[in-house]
C-alpha atoms as a PDB file:
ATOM      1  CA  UNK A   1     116.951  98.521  93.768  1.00  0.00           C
ATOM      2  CA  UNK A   2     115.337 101.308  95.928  1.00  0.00           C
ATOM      3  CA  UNK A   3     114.421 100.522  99.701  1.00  0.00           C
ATOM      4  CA  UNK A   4     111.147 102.641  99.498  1.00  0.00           C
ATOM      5  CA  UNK A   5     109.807 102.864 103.053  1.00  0.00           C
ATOM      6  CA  UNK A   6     113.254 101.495 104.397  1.00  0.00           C
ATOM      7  CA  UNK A   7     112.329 102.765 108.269  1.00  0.00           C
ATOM      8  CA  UNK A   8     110.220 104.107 110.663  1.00  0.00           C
ATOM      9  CA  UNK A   9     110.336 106.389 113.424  1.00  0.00           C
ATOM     10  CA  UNK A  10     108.962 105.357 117.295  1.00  0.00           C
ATOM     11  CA  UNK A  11     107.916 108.707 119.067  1.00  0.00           C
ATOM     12  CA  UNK A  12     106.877 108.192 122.691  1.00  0.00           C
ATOM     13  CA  UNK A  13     105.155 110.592 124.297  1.00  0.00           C
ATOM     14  CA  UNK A  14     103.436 110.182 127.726  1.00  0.00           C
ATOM     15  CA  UNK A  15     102.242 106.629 127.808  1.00  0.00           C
ATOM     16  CA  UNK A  16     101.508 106.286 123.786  1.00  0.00           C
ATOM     17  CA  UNK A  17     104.295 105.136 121.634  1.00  0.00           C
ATOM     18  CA  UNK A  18     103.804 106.008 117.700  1.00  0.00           C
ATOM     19  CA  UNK A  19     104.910 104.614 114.795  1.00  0.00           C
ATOM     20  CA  UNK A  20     105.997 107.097 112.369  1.00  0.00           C
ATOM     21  CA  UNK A  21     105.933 105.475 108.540  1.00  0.00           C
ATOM     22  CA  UNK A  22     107.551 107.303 105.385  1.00  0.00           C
ATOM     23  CA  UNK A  23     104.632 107.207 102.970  1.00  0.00           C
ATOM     24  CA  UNK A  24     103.858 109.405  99.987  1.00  0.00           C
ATOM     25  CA  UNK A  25     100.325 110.293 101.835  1.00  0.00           C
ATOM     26  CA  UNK A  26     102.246 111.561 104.860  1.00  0.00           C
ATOM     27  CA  UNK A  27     104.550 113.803 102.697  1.00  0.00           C
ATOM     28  CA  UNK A  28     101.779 115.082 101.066  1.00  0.00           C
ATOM     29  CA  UNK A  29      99.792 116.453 103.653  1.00  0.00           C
ATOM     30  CA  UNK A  30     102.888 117.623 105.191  1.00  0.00           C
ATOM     31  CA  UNK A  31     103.503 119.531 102.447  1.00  0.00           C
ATOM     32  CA  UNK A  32     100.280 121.099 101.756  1.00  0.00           C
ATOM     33  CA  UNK A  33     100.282 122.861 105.772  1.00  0.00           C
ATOM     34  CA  UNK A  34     103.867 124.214 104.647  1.00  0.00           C
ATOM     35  CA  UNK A  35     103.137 124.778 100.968  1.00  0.00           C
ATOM     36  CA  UNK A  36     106.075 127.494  99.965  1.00  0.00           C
ATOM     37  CA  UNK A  37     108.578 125.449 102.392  1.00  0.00           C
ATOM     38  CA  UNK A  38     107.776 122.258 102.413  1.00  0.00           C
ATOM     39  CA  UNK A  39     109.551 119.759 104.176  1.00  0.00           C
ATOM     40  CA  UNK A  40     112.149 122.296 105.244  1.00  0.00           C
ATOM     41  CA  UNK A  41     109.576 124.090 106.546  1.00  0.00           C
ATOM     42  CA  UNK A  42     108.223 121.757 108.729  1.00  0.00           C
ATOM     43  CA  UNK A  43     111.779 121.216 109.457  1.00  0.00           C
ATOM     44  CA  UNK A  44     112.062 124.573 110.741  1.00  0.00           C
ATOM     45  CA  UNK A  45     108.382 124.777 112.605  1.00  0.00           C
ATOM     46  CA  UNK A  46     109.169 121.903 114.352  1.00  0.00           C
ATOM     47  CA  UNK A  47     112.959 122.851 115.204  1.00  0.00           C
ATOM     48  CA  UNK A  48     111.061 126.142 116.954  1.00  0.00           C
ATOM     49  CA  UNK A  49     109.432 123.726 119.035  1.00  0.00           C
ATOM     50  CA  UNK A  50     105.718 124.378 118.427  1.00  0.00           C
ATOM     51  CA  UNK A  51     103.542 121.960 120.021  1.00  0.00           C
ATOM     52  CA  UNK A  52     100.844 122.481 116.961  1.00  0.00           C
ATOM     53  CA  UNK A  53     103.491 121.793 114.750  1.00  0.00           C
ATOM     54  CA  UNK A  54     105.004 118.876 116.393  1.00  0.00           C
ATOM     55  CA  UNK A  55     101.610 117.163 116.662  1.00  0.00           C
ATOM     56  CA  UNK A  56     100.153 117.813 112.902  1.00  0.00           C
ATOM     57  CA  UNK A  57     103.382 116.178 111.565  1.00  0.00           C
ATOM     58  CA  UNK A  58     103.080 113.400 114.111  1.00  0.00           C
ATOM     59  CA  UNK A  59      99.706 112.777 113.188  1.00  0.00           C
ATOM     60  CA  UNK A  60     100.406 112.818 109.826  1.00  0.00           C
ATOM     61  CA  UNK A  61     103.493 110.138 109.887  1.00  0.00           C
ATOM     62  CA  UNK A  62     101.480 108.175 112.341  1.00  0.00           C
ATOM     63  CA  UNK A  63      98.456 107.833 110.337  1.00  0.00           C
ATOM     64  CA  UNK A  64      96.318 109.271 113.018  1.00  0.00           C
ATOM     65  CA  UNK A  65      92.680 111.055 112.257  1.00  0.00           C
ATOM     66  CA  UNK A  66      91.744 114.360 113.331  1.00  0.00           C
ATOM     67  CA  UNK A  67      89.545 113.103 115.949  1.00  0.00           C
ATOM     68  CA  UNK A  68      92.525 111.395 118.023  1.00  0.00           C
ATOM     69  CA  UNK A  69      94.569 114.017 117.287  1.00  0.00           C
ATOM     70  CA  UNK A  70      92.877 116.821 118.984  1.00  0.00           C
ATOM     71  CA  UNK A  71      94.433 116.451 122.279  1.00  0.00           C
ATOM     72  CA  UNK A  72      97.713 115.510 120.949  1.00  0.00           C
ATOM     73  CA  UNK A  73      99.218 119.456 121.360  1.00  0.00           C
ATOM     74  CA  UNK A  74      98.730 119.324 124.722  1.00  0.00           C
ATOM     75  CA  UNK A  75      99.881 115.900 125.236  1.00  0.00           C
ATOM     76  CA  UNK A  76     103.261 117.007 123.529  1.00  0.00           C
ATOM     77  CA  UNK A  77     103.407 120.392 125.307  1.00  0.00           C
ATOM     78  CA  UNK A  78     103.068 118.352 128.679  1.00  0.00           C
ATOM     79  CA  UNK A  79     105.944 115.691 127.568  1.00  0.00           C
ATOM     80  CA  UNK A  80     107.973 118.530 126.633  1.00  0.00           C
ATOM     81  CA  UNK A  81     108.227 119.699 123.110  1.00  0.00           C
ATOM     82  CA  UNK A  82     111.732 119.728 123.254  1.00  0.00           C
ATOM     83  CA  UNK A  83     111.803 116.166 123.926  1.00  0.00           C
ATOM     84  CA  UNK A  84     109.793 115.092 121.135  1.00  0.00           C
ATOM     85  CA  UNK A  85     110.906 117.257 118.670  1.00  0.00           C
ATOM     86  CA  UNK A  86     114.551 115.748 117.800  1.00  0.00           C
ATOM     87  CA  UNK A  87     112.132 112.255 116.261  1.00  0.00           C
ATOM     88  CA  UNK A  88     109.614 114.002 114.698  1.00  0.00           C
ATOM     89  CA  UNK A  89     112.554 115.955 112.432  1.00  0.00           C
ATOM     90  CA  UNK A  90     114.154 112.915 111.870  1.00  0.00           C
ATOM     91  CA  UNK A  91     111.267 111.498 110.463  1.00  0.00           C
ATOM     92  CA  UNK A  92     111.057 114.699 108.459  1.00  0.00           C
ATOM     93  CA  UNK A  93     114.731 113.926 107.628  1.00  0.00           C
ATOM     94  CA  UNK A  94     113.395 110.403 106.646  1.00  0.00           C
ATOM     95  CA  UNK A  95     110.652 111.436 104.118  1.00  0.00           C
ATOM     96  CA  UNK A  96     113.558 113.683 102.845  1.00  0.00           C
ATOM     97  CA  UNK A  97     115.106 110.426 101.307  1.00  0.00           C
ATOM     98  CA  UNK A  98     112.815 107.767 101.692  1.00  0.00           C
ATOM     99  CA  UNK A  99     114.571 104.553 100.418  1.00  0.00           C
ATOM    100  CA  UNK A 100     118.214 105.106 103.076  1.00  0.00           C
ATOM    101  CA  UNK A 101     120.368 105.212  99.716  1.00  0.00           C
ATOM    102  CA  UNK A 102     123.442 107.934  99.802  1.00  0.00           C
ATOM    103  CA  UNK A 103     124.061 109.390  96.725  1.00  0.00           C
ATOM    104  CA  UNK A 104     127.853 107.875  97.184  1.00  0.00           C
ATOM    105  CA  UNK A 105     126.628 104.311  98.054  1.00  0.00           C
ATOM    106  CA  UNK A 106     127.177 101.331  94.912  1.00  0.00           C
ATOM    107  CA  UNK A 107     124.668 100.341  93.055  1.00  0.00           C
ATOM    108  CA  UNK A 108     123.298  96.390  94.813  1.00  0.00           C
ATOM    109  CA  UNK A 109     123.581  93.367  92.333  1.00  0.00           C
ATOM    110  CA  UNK A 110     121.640  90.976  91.837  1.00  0.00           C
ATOM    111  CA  UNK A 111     123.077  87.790  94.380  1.00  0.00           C
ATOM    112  CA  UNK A 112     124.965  85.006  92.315  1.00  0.00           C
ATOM    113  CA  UNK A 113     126.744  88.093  89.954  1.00  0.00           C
END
Protein backbone atom coordinates (compact mmCIF):
# COMPACT_ATOMS: atom_id res chain seq x y z
CA UNK A 1 0.00 0.00 0.00
CA UNK A 2 1.11 3.60 -0.93
CA UNK A 3 2.39 6.01 1.94
CA UNK A 4 0.67 9.11 0.30
CA UNK A 5 1.88 12.15 2.24
CA UNK A 6 4.67 9.92 3.91
CA UNK A 7 6.74 13.33 5.16
CA UNK A 8 7.11 16.74 5.57
CA UNK A 9 9.65 19.26 5.29
CA UNK A 10 10.57 21.94 8.44
CA UNK A 11 12.06 25.18 6.79
CA UNK A 12 13.27 27.71 9.36
CA UNK A 13 13.83 30.90 8.43
CA UNK A 14 14.46 33.84 10.84
CA UNK A 15 12.37 33.10 13.87
CA UNK A 16 9.35 31.17 11.88
CA UNK A 17 9.68 27.51 11.41
CA UNK A 18 7.31 26.01 8.47
CA UNK A 19 5.90 22.97 7.87
CA UNK A 20 6.14 21.97 4.38
CA UNK A 21 3.25 19.11 3.51
CA UNK A 22 3.22 17.03 0.10
CA UNK A 23 -0.35 17.63 -1.03
CA UNK A 24 -1.88 17.46 -4.48
CA UNK A 25 -3.03 21.34 -3.92
CA UNK A 26 0.60 22.31 -3.34
CA UNK A 27 1.80 20.51 -6.56
CA UNK A 28 -0.71 22.07 -8.37
CA UNK A 29 -0.12 25.53 -7.87
CA UNK A 30 3.44 24.80 -8.14
CA UNK A 31 2.95 23.68 -11.31
CA UNK A 32 0.78 26.22 -12.78
CA UNK A 33 3.79 29.29 -11.92
CA UNK A 34 6.20 26.80 -13.89
CA UNK A 35 3.70 25.47 -16.42
CA UNK A 36 6.21 24.11 -19.40
CA UNK A 37 8.72 22.84 -16.49
CA UNK A 38 7.00 21.96 -13.83
CA UNK A 39 8.43 20.61 -10.89
CA UNK A 40 11.85 20.57 -12.51
CA UNK A 41 11.40 23.89 -13.06
CA UNK A 42 10.87 25.01 -9.82
CA UNK A 43 13.68 22.73 -9.18
CA UNK A 44 15.85 24.78 -11.20
CA UNK A 45 14.36 28.46 -10.07
CA UNK A 46 14.93 27.61 -6.77
CA UNK A 47 18.51 25.91 -7.29
CA UNK A 48 19.35 29.70 -8.85
CA UNK A 49 18.54 30.91 -5.58
CA UNK A 50 15.73 33.42 -6.23
CA UNK A 51 14.23 34.72 -3.20
CA UNK A 52 10.66 35.08 -5.21
CA UNK A 53 11.02 31.69 -6.09
CA UNK A 54 12.03 30.26 -2.86
CA UNK A 55 9.12 31.98 -1.09
CA UNK A 56 6.09 31.14 -3.69
CA UNK A 57 7.04 27.42 -3.33
CA UNK A 58 7.33 27.82 0.42
CA UNK A 59 4.12 29.33 0.61
CA UNK A 60 2.66 26.96 -1.40
CA UNK A 61 3.96 23.66 0.63
CA UNK A 62 3.25 25.55 3.77
CA UNK A 63 -0.24 26.34 3.09
CA UNK A 64 0.31 29.98 3.59
CA UNK A 65 -2.13 32.86 1.92
CA UNK A 66 -0.98 35.61 -0.10
CA UNK A 67 -1.48 38.04 2.57
CA UNK A 68 1.29 36.39 4.97
CA UNK A 69 3.27 35.75 2.28
CA UNK A 70 4.06 39.15 1.07
CA UNK A 71 7.00 39.78 3.17
CA UNK A 72 8.24 36.34 2.96
CA UNK A 73 10.99 37.33 -0.12
CA UNK A 74 12.58 39.51 1.95
CA UNK A 75 12.48 37.46 4.97
CA UNK A 76 14.31 34.67 2.87
CA UNK A 77 16.69 37.10 1.12
CA UNK A 78 17.70 38.33 4.75
CA UNK A 79 18.16 34.51 6.10
CA UNK A 80 20.10 33.87 3.12
CA UNK A 81 18.62 32.23 0.12
CA UNK A 82 21.25 29.91 -0.04
CA UNK A 83 20.42 28.63 3.25
CA UNK A 84 16.93 27.95 2.65
CA UNK A 85 17.06 26.76 -0.60
CA UNK A 86 18.64 23.08 -0.10
CA UNK A 87 14.73 22.29 2.02
CA UNK A 88 12.61 23.92 -0.15
CA UNK A 89 14.10 21.50 -3.23
CA UNK A 90 13.84 18.71 -1.17
CA UNK A 91 10.41 19.25 -0.64
CA UNK A 92 10.23 19.71 -4.39
CA UNK A 93 12.11 16.36 -4.47
CA UNK A 94 9.30 15.13 -2.07
CA UNK A 95 6.20 16.05 -4.20
CA UNK A 96 8.35 14.34 -6.95
CA UNK A 97 7.40 10.93 -5.27
CA UNK A 98 5.01 11.52 -2.73
CA UNK A 99 4.37 8.14 -0.95
CA UNK A 100 8.77 7.39 -0.11
CA UNK A 101 8.39 4.05 -2.26
CA UNK A 102 11.64 3.21 -4.63
CA UNK A 103 10.79 1.70 -7.62
CA UNK A 104 13.26 -1.33 -6.36
CA UNK A 105 11.61 -1.61 -2.87
CA UNK A 106 9.08 -5.12 -2.28
CA UNK A 107 5.81 -4.89 -2.38
CA UNK A 108 4.44 -4.74 1.94
CA UNK A 109 2.09 -7.71 2.96
CA UNK A 110 -0.46 -7.74 4.75
CA UNK A 111 0.93 -8.72 8.72
CA UNK A 112 0.08 -12.45 9.69
CA UNK A 113 1.08 -13.62 5.70
Amino acid sequence: MSRVNYGTVDVCVGETTYVMKPTLKAMDKIQSRWPAAGLRGAIEACGALGARDIAFVLAAGAGIGQTEAKDLPEIIFNEGTVNVAPKVVEYLALLINPTGKEDDEPEESPEGE
